[in-house]
N, C-alpha and C. Protein backbone atom coordinates (compact mmCIF):
# COMPACT_ATOMS: atom_id res chain seq x y z
N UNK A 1 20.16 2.72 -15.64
CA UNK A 1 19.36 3.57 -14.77
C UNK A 1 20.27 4.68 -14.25
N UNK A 2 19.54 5.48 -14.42
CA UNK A 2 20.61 6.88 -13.71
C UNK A 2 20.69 6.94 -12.24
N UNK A 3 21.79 7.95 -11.98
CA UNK A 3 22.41 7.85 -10.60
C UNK A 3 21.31 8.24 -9.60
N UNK A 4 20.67 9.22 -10.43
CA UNK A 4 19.52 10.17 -9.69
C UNK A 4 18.85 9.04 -9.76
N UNK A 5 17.83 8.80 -10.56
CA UNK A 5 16.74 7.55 -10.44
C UNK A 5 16.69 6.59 -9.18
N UNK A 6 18.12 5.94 -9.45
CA UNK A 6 18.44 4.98 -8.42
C UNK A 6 18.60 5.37 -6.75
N UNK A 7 18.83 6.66 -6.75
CA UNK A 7 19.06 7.21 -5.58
C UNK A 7 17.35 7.40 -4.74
N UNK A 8 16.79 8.12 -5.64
CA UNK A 8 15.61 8.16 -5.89
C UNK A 8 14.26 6.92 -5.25
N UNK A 9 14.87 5.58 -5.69
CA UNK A 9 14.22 4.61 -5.59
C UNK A 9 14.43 4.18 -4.44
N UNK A 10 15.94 4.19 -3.88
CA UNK A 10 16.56 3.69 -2.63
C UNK A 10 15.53 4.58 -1.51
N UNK A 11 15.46 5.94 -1.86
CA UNK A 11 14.88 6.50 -1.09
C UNK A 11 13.12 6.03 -0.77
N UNK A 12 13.05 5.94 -1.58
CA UNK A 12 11.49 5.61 -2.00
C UNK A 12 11.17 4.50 -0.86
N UNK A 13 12.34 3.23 -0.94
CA UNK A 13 12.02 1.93 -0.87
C UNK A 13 12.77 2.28 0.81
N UNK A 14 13.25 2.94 1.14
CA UNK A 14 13.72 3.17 2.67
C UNK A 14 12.16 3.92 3.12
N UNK A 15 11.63 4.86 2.69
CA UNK A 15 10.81 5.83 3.45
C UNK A 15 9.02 4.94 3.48
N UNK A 16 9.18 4.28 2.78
CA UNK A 16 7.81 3.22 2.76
C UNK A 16 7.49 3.07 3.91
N UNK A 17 5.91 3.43 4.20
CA UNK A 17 5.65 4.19 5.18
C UNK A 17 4.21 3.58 5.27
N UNK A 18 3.78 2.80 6.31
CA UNK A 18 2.42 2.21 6.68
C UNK A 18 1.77 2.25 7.97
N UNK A 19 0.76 2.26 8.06
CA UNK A 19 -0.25 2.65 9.43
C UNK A 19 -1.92 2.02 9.44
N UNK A 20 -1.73 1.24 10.35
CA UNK A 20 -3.25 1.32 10.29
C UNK A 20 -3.95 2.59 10.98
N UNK A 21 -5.25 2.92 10.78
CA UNK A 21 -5.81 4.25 10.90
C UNK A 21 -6.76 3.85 11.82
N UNK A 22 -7.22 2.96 12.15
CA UNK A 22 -8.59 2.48 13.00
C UNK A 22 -8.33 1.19 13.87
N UNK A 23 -8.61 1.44 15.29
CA UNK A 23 -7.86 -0.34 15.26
C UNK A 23 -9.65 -0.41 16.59
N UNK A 24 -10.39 -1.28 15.75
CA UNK A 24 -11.76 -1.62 16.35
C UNK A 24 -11.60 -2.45 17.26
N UNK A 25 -12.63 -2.56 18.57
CA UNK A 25 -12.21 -3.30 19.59
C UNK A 25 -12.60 -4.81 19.46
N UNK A 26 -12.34 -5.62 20.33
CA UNK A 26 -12.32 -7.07 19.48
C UNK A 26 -13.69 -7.49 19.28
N UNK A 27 -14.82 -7.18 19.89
CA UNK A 27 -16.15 -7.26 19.37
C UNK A 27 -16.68 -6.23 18.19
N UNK A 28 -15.78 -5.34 17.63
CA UNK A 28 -16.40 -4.28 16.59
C UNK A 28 -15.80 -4.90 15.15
N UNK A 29 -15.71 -6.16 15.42
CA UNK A 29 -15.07 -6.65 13.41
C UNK A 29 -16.78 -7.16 12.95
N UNK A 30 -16.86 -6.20 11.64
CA UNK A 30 -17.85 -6.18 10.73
C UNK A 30 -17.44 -7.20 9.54
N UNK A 31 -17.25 -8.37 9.45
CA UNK A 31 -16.45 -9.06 8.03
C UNK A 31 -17.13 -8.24 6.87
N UNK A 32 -18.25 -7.76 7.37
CA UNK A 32 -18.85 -7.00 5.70
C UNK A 32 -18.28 -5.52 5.52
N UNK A 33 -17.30 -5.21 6.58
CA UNK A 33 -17.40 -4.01 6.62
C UNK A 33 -16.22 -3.96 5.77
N UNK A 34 -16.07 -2.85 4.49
CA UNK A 34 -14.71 -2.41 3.69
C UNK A 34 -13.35 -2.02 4.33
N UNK A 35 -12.49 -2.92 3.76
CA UNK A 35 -10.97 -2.13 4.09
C UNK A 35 -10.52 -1.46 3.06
N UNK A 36 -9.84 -0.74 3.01
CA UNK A 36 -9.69 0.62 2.61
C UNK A 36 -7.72 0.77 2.24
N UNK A 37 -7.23 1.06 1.46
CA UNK A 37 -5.70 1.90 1.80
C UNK A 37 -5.90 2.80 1.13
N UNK A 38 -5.48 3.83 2.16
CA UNK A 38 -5.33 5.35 1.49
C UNK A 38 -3.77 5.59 0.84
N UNK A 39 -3.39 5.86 -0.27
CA UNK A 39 -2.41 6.07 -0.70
C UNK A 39 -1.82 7.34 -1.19
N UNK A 40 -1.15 7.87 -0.52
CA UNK A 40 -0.62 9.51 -0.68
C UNK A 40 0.52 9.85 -1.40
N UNK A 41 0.81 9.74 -2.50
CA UNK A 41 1.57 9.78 -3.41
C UNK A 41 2.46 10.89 -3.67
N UNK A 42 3.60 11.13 -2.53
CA UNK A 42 3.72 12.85 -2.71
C UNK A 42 4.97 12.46 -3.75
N UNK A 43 5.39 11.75 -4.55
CA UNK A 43 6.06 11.21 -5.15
C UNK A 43 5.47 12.17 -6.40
N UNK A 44 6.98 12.45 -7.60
CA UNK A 44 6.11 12.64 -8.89
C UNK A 44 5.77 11.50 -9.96
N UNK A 45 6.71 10.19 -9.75
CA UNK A 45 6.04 9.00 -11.19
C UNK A 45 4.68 8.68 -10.14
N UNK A 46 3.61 8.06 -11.38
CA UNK A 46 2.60 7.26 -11.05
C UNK A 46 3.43 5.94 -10.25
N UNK A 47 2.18 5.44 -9.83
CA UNK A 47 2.79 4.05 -8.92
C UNK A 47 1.62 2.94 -9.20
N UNK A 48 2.25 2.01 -9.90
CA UNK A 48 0.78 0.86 -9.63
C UNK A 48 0.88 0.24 -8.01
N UNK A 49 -0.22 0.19 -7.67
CA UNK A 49 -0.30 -0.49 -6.46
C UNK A 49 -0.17 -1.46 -6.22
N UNK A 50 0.35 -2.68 -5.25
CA UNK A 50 -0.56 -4.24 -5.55
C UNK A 50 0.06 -4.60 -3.80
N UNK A 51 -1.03 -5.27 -3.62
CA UNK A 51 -1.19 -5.93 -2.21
C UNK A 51 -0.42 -7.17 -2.24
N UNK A 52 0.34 -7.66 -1.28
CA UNK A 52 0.48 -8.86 -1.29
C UNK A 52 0.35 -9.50 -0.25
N UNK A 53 0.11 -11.16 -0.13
CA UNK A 53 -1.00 -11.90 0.60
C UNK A 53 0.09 -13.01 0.27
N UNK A 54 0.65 -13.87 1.09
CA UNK A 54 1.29 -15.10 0.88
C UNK A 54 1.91 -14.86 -0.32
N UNK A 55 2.00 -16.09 -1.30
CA UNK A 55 2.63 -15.74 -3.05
C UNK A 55 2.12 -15.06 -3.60
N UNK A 56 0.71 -14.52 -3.05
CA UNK A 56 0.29 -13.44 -4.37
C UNK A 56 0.89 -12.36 -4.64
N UNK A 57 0.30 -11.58 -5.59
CA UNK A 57 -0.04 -10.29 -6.10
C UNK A 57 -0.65 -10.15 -6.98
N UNK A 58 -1.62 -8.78 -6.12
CA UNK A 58 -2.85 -8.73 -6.55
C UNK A 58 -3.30 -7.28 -6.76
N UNK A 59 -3.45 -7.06 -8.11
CA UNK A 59 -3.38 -5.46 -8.36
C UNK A 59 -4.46 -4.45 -8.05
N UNK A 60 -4.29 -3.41 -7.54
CA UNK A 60 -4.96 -2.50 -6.64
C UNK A 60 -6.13 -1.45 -7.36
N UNK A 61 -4.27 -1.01 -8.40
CA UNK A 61 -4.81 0.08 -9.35
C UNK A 61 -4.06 1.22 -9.67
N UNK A 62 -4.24 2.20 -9.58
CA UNK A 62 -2.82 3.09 -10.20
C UNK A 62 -3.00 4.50 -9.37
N UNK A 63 -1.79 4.54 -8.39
CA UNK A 63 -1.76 5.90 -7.61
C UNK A 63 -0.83 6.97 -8.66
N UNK A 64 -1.55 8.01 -8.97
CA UNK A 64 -1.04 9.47 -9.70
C UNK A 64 -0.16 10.05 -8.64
N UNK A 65 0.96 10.11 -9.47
CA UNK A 65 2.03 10.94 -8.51
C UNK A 65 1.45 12.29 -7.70
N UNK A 66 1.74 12.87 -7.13
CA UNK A 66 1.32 14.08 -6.17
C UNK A 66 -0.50 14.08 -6.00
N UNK A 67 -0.53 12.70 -5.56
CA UNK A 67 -2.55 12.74 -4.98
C UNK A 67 -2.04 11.50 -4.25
N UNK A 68 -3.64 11.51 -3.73
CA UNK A 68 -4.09 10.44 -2.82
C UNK A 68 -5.40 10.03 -3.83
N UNK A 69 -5.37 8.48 -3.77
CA UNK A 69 -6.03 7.54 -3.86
C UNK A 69 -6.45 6.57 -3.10
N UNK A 70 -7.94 6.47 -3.42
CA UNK A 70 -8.20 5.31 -2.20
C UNK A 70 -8.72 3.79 -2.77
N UNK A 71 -8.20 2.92 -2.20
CA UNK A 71 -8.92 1.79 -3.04
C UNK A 71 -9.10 0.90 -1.64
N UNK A 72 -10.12 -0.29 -2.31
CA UNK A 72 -10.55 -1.27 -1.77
C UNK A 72 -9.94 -2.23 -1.56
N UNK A 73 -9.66 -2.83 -0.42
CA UNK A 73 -8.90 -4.31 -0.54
C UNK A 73 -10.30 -5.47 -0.83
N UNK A 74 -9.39 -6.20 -2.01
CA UNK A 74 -10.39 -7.78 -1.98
C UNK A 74 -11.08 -8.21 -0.44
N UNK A 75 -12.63 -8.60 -0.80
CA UNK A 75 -12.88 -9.21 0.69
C UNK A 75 -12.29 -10.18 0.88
N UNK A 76 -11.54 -11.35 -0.27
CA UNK A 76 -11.12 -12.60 -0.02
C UNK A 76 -9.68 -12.45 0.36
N UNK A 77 -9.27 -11.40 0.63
CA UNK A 77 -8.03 -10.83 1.38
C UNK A 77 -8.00 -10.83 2.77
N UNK A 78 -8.99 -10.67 3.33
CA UNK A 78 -9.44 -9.67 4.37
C UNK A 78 -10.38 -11.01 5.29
N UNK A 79 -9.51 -11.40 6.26
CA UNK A 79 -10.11 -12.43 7.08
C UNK A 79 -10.25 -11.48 8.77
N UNK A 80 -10.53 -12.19 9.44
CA UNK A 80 -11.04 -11.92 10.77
C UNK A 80 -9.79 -10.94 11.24
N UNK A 81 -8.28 -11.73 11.06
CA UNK A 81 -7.10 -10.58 11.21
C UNK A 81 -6.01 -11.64 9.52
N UNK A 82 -6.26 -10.53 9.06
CA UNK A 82 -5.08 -10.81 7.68
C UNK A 82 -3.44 -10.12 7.90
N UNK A 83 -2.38 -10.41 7.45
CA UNK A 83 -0.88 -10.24 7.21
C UNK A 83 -1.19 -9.89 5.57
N UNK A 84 -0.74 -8.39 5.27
CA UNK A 84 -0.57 -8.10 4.02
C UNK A 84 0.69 -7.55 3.84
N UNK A 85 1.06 -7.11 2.79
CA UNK A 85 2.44 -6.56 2.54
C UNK A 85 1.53 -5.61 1.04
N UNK A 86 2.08 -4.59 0.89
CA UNK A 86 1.67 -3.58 -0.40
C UNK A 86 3.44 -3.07 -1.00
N UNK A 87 2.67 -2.94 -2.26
CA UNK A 87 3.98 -2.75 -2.78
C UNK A 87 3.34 -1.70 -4.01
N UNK A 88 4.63 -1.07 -4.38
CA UNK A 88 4.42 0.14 -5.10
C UNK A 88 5.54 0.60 -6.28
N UNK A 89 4.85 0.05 -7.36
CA UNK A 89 5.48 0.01 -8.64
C UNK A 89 5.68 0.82 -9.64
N UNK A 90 6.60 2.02 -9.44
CA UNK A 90 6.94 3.16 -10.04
C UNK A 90 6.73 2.84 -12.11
N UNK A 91 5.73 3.81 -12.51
CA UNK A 91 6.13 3.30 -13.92
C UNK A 91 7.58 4.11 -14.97
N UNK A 92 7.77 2.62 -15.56
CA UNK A 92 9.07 3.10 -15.98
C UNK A 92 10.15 2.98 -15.41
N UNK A 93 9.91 2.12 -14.35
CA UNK A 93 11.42 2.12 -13.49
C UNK A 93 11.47 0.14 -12.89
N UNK A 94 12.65 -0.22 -12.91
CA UNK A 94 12.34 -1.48 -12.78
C UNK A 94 12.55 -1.97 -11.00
N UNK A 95 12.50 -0.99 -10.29
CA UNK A 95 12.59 -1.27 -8.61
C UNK A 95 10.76 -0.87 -8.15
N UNK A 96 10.67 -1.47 -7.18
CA UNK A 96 9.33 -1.67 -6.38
C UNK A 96 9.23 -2.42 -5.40
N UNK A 97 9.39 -0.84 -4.23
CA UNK A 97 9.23 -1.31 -3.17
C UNK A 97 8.42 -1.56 -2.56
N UNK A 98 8.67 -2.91 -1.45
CA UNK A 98 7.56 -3.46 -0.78
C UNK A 98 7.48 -3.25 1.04
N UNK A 99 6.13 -2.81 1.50
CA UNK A 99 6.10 -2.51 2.89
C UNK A 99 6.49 -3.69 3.68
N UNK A 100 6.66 -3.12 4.75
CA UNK A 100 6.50 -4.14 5.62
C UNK A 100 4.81 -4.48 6.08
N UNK A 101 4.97 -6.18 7.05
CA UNK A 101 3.73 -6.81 7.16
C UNK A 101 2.98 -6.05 7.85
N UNK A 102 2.08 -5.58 7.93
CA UNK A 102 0.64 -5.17 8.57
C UNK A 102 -0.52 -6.19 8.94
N UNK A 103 -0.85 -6.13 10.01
CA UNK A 103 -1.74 -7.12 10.16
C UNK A 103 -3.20 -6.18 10.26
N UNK A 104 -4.20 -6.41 8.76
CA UNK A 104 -5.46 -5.88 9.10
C UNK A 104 -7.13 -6.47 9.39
N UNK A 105 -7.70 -5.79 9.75
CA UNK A 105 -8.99 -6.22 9.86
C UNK A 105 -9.55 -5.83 9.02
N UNK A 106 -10.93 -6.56 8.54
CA UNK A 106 -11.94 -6.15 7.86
C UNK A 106 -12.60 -4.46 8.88
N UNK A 107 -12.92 -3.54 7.86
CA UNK A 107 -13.09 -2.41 7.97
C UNK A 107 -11.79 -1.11 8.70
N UNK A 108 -10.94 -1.71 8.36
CA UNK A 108 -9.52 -0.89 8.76
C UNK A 108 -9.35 0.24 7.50
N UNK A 109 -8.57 1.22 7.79
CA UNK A 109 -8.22 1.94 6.47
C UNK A 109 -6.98 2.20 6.79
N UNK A 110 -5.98 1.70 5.63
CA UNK A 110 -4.45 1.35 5.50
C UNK A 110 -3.59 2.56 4.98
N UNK A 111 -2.84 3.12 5.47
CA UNK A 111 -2.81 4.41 4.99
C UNK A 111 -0.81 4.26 4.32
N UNK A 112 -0.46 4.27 3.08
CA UNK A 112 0.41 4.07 2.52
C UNK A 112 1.15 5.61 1.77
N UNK A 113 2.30 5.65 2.56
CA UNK A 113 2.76 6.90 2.27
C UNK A 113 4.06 6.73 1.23
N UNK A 114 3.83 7.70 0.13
CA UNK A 114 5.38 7.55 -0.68
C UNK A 114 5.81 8.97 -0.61
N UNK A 115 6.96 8.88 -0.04
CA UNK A 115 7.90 10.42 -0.26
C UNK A 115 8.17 10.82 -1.16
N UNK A 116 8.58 12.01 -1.33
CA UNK A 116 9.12 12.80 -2.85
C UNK A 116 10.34 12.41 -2.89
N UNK A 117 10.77 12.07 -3.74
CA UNK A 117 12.28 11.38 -4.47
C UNK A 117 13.11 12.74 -4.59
């Protein structure tokens, strides 16, 4: 792996960057209602996405370098208050970094930021 690449990744995996966007009051949880992560990719490789939940991982879908994508989290993810971790898997490169825990609700929107390398 090159010097750049690796430098690159370190950066990537330092600037990992999470927020919840909505925080509903304790009578406003909809279990039917969608959670959401917005993913802003100002990065140039694609990134596969994938959530993680205890041992899992569980794939999201594929953020295009320089966009935002939005995807759905599993409802069977998504309890009254869930602990997730997301992680973001550069293609072509064998590092992928993982956020720190977030604790979300059903109908939250998770907003996942990757910097430009």
């Amino acid at each position: 792996m090159t010097r750049v690449m690796r430098g690159a990744l370190l950066t990537l995996a330092a600037a990992l960057i999470m927020g919840c966007s909505r925080n509903p009051e304790p009578g406003d949880l909809d279990p039917n209602a969608p959670t959401t992560v917005l993913v802003e990719n100002q990065a140039f490789p694609d990134m596969t996405i994938y959530v993680l939940e205890g041992g899992r991982r569980i794939r999201l879908g594929l953020a295009n370098g320089n966009s935002s994508t939005r995807f759905v989290i599993p409802k069977y993810l998504i309890r009254n208050l869930s602990t997730l971790k997301f992680q973001a898997d550069p293609i072509g490169s064998q590092r992928a970094p993982v956020s720190d825990e977030i604790t979300v609700s059903p109908g939250d929107e998770v907003t996942l930021r990757i910097p430009p390398a």
